[in-house]
C-alpha atoms as a PDB file:
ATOM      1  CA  UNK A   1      11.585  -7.786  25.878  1.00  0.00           C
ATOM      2  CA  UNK A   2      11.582  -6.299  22.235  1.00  0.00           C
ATOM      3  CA  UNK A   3      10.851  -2.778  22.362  1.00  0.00           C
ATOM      4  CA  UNK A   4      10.641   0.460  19.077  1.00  0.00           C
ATOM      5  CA  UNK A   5      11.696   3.631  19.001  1.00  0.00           C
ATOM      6  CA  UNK A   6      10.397   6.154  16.065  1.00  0.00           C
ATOM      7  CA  UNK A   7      12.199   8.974  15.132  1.00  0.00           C
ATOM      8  CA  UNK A   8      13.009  11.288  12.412  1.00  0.00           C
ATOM      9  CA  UNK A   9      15.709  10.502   9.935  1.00  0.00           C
ATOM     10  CA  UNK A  10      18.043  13.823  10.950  1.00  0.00           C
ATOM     11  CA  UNK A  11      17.557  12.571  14.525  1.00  0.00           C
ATOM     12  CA  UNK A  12      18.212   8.807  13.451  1.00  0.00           C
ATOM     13  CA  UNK A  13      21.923  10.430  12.205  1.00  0.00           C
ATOM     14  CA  UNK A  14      22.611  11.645  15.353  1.00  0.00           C
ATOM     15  CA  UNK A  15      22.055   8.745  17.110  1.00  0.00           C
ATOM     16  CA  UNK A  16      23.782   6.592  14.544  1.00  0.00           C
ATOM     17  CA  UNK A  17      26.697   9.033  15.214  1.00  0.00           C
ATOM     18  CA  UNK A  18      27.066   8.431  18.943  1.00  0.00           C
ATOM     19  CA  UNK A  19      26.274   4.789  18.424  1.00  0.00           C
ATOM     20  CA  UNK A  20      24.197   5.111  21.302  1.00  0.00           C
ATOM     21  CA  UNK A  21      19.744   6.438  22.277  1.00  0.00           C
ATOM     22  CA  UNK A  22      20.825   9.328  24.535  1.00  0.00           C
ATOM     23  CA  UNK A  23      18.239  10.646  27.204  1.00  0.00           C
ATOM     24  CA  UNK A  24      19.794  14.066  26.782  1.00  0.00           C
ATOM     25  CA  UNK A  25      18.333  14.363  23.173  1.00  0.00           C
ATOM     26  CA  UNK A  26      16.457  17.350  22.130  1.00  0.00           C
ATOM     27  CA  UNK A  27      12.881  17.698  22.419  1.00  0.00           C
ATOM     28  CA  UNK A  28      10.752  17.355  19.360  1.00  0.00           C
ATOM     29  CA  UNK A  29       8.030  19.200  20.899  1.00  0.00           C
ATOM     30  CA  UNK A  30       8.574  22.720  21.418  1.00  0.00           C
ATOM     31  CA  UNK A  31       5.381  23.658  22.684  1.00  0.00           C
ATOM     32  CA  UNK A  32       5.810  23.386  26.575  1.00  0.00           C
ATOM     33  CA  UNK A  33       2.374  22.360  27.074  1.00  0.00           C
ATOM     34  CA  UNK A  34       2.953  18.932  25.691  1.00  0.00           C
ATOM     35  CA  UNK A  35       6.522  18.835  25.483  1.00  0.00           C
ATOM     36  CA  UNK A  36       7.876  15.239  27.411  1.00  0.00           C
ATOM     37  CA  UNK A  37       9.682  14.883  30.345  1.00  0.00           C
ATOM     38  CA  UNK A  38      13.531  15.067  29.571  1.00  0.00           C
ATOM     39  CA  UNK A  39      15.998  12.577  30.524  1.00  0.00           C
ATOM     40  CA  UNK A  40      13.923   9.313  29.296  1.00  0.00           C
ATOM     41  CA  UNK A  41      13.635   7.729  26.203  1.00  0.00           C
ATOM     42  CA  UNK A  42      10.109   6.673  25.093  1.00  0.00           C
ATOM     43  CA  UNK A  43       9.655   2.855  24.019  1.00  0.00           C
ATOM     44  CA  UNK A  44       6.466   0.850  22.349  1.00  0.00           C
ATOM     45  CA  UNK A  45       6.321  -2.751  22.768  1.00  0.00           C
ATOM     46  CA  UNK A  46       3.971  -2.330  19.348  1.00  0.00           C
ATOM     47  CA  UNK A  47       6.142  -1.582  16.109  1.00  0.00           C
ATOM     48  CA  UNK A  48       3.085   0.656  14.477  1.00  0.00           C
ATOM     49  CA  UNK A  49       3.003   3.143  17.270  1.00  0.00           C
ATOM     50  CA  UNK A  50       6.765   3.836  16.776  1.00  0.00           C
ATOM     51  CA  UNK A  51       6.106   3.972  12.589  1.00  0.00           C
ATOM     52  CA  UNK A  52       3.218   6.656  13.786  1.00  0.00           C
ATOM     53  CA  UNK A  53       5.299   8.593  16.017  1.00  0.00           C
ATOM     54  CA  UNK A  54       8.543   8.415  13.518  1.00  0.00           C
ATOM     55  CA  UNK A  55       6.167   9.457  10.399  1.00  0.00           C
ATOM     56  CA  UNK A  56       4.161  12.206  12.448  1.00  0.00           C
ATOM     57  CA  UNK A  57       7.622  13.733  13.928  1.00  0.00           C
ATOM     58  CA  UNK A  58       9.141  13.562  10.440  1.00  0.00           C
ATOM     59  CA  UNK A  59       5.638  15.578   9.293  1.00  0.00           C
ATOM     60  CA  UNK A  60       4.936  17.731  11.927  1.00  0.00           C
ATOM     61  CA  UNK A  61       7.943  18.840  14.185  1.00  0.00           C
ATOM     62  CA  UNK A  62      10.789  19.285  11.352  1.00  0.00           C
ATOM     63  CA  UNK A  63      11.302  20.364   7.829  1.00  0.00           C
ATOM     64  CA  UNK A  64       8.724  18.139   5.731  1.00  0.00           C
ATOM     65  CA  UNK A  65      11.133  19.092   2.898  1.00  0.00           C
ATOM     66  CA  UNK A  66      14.314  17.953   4.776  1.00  0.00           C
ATOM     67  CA  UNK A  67      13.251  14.743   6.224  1.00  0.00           C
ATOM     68  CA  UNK A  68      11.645  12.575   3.574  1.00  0.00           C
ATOM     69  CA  UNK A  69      11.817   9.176   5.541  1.00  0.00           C
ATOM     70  CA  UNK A  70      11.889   8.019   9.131  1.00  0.00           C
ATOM     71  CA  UNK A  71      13.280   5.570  11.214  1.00  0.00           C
ATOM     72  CA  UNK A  72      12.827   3.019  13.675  1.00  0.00           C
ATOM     73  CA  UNK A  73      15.177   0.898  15.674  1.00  0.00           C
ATOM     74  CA  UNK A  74      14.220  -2.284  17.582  1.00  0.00           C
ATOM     75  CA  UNK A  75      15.702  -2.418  20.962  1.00  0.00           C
ATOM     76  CA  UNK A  76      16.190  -5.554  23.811  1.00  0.00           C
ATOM     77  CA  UNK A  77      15.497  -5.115  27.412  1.00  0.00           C
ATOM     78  CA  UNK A  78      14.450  -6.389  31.186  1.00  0.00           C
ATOM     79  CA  UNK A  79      11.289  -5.733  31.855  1.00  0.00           C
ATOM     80  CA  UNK A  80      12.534  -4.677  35.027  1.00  0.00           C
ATOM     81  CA  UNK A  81      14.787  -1.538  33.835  1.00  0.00           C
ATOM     82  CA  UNK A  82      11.506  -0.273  32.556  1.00  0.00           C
ATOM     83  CA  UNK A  83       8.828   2.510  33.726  1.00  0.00           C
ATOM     84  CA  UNK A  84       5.573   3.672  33.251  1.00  0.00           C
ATOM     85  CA  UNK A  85       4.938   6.285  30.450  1.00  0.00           C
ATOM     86  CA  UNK A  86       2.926   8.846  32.613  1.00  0.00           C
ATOM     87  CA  UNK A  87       3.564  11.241  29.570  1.00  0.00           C
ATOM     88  CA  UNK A  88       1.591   9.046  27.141  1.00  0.00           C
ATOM     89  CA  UNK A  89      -1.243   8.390  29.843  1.00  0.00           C
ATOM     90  CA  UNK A  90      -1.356  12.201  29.871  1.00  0.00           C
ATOM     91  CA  UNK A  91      -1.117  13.738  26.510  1.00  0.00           C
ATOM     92  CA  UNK A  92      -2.499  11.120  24.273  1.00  0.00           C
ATOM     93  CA  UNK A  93      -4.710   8.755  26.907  1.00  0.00           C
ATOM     94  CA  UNK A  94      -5.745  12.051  28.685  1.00  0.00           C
ATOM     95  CA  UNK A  95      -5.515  10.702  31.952  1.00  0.00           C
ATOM     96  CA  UNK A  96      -5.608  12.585  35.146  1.00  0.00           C
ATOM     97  CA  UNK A  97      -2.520  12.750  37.928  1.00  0.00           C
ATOM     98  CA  UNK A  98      -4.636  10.662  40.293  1.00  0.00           C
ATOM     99  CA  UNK A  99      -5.417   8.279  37.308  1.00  0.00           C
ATOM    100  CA  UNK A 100      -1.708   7.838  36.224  1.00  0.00           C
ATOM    101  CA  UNK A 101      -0.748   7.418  39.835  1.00  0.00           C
ATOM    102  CA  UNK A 102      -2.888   3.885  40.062  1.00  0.00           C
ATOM    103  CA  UNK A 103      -0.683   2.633  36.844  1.00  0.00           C
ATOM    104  CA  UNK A 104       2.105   0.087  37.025  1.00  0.00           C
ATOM    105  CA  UNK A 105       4.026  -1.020  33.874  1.00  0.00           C
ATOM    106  CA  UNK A 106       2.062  -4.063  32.870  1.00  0.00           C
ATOM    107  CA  UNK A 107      -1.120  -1.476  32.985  1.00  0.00           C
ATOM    108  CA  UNK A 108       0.470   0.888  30.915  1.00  0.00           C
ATOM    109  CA  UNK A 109       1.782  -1.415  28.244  1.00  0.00           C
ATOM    110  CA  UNK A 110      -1.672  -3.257  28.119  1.00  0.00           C
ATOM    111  CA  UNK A 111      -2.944   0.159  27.487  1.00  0.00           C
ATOM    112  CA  UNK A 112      -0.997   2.490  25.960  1.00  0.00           C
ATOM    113  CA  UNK A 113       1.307   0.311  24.834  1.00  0.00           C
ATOM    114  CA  UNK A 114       4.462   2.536  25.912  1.00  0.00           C
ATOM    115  CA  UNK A 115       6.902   2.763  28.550  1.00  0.00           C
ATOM    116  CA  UNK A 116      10.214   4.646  28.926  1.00  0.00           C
ATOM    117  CA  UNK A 117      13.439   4.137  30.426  1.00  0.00           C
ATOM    118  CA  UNK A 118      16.162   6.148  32.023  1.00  0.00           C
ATOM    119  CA  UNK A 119      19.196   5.962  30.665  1.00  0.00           C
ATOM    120  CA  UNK A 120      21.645   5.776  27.457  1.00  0.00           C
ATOM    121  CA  UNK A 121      21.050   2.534  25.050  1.00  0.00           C
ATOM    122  CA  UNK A 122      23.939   1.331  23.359  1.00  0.00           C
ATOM    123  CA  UNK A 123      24.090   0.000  19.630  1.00  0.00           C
ATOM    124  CA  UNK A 124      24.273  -3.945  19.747  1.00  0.00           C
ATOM    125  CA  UNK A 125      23.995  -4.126  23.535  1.00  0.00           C
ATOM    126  CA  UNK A 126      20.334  -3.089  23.775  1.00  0.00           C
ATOM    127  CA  UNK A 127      19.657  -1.270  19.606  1.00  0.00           C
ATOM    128  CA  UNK A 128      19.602  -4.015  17.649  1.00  0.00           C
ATOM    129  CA  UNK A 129      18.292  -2.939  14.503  1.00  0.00           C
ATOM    130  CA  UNK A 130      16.574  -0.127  12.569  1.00  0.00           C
ATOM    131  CA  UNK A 131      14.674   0.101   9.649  1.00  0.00           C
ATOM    132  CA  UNK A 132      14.616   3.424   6.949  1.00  0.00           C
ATOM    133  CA  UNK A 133      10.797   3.791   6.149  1.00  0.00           C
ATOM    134  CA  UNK A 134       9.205   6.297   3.575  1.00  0.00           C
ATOM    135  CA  UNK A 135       7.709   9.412   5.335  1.00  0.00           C
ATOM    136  CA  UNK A 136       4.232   9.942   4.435  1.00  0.00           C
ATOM    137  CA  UNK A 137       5.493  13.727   3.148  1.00  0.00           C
ATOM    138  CA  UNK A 138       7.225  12.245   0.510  1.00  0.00           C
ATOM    139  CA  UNK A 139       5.536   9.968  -1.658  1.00  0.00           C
ATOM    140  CA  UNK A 140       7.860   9.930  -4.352  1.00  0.00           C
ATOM    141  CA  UNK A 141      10.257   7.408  -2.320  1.00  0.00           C
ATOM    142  CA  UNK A 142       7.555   4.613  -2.150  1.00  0.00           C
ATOM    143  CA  UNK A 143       8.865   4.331  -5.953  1.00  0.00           C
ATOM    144  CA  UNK A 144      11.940   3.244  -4.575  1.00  0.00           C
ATOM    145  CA  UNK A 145      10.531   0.911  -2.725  1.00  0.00           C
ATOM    146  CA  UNK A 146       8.950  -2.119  -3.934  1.00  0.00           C
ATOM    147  CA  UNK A 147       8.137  -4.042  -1.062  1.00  0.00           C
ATOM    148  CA  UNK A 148       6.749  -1.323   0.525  1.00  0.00           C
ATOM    149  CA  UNK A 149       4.255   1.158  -0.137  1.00  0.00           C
ATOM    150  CA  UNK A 150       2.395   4.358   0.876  1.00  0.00           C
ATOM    151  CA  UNK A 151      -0.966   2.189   1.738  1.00  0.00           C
ATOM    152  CA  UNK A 152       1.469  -0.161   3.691  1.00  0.00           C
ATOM    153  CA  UNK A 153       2.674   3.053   5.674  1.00  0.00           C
ATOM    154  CA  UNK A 154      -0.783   4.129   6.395  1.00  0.00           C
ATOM    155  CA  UNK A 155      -1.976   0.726   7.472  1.00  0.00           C
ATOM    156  CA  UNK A 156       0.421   0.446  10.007  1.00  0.00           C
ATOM    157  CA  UNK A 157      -0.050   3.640  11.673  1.00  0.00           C
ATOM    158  CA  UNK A 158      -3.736   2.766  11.374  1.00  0.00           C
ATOM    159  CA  UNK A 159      -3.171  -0.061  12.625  1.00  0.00           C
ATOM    160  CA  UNK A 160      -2.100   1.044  16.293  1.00  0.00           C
ATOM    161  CA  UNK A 161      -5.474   2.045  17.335  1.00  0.00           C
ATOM    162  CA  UNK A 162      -5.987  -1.197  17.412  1.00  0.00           C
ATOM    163  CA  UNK A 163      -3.500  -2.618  19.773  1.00  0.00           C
ATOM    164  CA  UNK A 164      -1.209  -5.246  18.493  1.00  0.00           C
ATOM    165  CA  UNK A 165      -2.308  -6.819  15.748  1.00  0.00           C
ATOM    166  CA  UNK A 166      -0.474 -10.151  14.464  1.00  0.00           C
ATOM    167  CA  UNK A 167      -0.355  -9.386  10.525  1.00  0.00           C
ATOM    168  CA  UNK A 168       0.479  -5.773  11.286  1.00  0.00           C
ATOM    169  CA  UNK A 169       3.508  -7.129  13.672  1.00  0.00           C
ATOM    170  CA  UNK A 170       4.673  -9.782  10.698  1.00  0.00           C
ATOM    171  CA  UNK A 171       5.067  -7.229   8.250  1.00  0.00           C
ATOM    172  CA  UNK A 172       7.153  -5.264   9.658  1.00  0.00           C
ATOM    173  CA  UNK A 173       9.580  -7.975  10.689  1.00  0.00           C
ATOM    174  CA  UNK A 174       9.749  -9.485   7.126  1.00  0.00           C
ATOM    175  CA  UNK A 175      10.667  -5.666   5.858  1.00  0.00           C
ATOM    176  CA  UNK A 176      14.306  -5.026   5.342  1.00  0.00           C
ATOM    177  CA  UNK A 177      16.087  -3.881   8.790  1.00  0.00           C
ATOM    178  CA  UNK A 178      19.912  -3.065   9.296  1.00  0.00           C
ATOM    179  CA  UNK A 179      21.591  -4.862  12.049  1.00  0.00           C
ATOM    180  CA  UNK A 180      23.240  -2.586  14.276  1.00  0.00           C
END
């Protein structure tokens, strides 16, 4: 199963470091109240909700002036090694404890479109690829970037309202990812 992960670019060099998605990483989110559950790393199986998450992280939680692009990798799994993202359902679906409790994985990723899993993923063996993208605070890189521009950024993230759209999905598989 082809799953993304978003996440800022200082992040990204961490992880490109280690060779390795590590559920020990630091959390993003330092208010407690909506901080997620350590010791999982949080999947999509739809590429736009990782471009949100990876633009709105480079945006919100870190230096706007320090991380001027994002990145997502693409990642391989089982199905089976995979859970249900009760911290999605909660913060963003605003499901209650009883509701989340009556979700299984197919539920969720119909849904929410997100799961997470519980342990390291190694480069090649389950990160395939990753992809640099423009953040949204920095304009001036879209320059740099022919094939892609600030109105493609913003109709992706846009676009994962509305579940998995084909086009969306195309476009970001024809853009310009590193093999890992």
């Amino acid at each position: 199963m082809i799953l993304y992960h978003g996440t800022t670019l200082s992040i990204s060099e961490k992880i490109d470091e280690s060779k390795a998605l590590k559920i020990n990483s630091e959390s993003l989110y330092k208010d407690p109240s909506i901080q997620t559950t350590p010791g999982y790393i949080y999947l999509s199986i739809n590429p736009a909700l990782a471009f949100y998450y990876g633009n709105k992280h480079s945006a919100h939680y870190t230096d706007p002036t320090e991380e001027d692009s994002f990145v997502v990798y693409e990642i391989e799994l089982e199905k089976e090694e995979l859970l249900v993202d009760t911290d999605e359902l909660k913060y963003v679906h605003e499901k209650t404890k009883e509701e989340i409790n009556n979700y299984n994985l197919d539920k969720c990723l119909k849904e929410a479109y997100t799961c997470k899993i519980g342990r390291n993923l190694e480069f090649k063996k389950h990160v395939k690829r990753k992809l640099i993208v423009p953040s949204s605070t920095s304009p001036e890189n879209f320059n740099e970037s022919p094939e892609f521009k600030m109105k493609d950024l913003k109709e992706i993230t846009e676009s994962r309202k509305d579940g998995l759209k084909e086009a969306i999905i195309e476009k970001i598989k024809n853009l310009k990812w590193e093999e890992l």
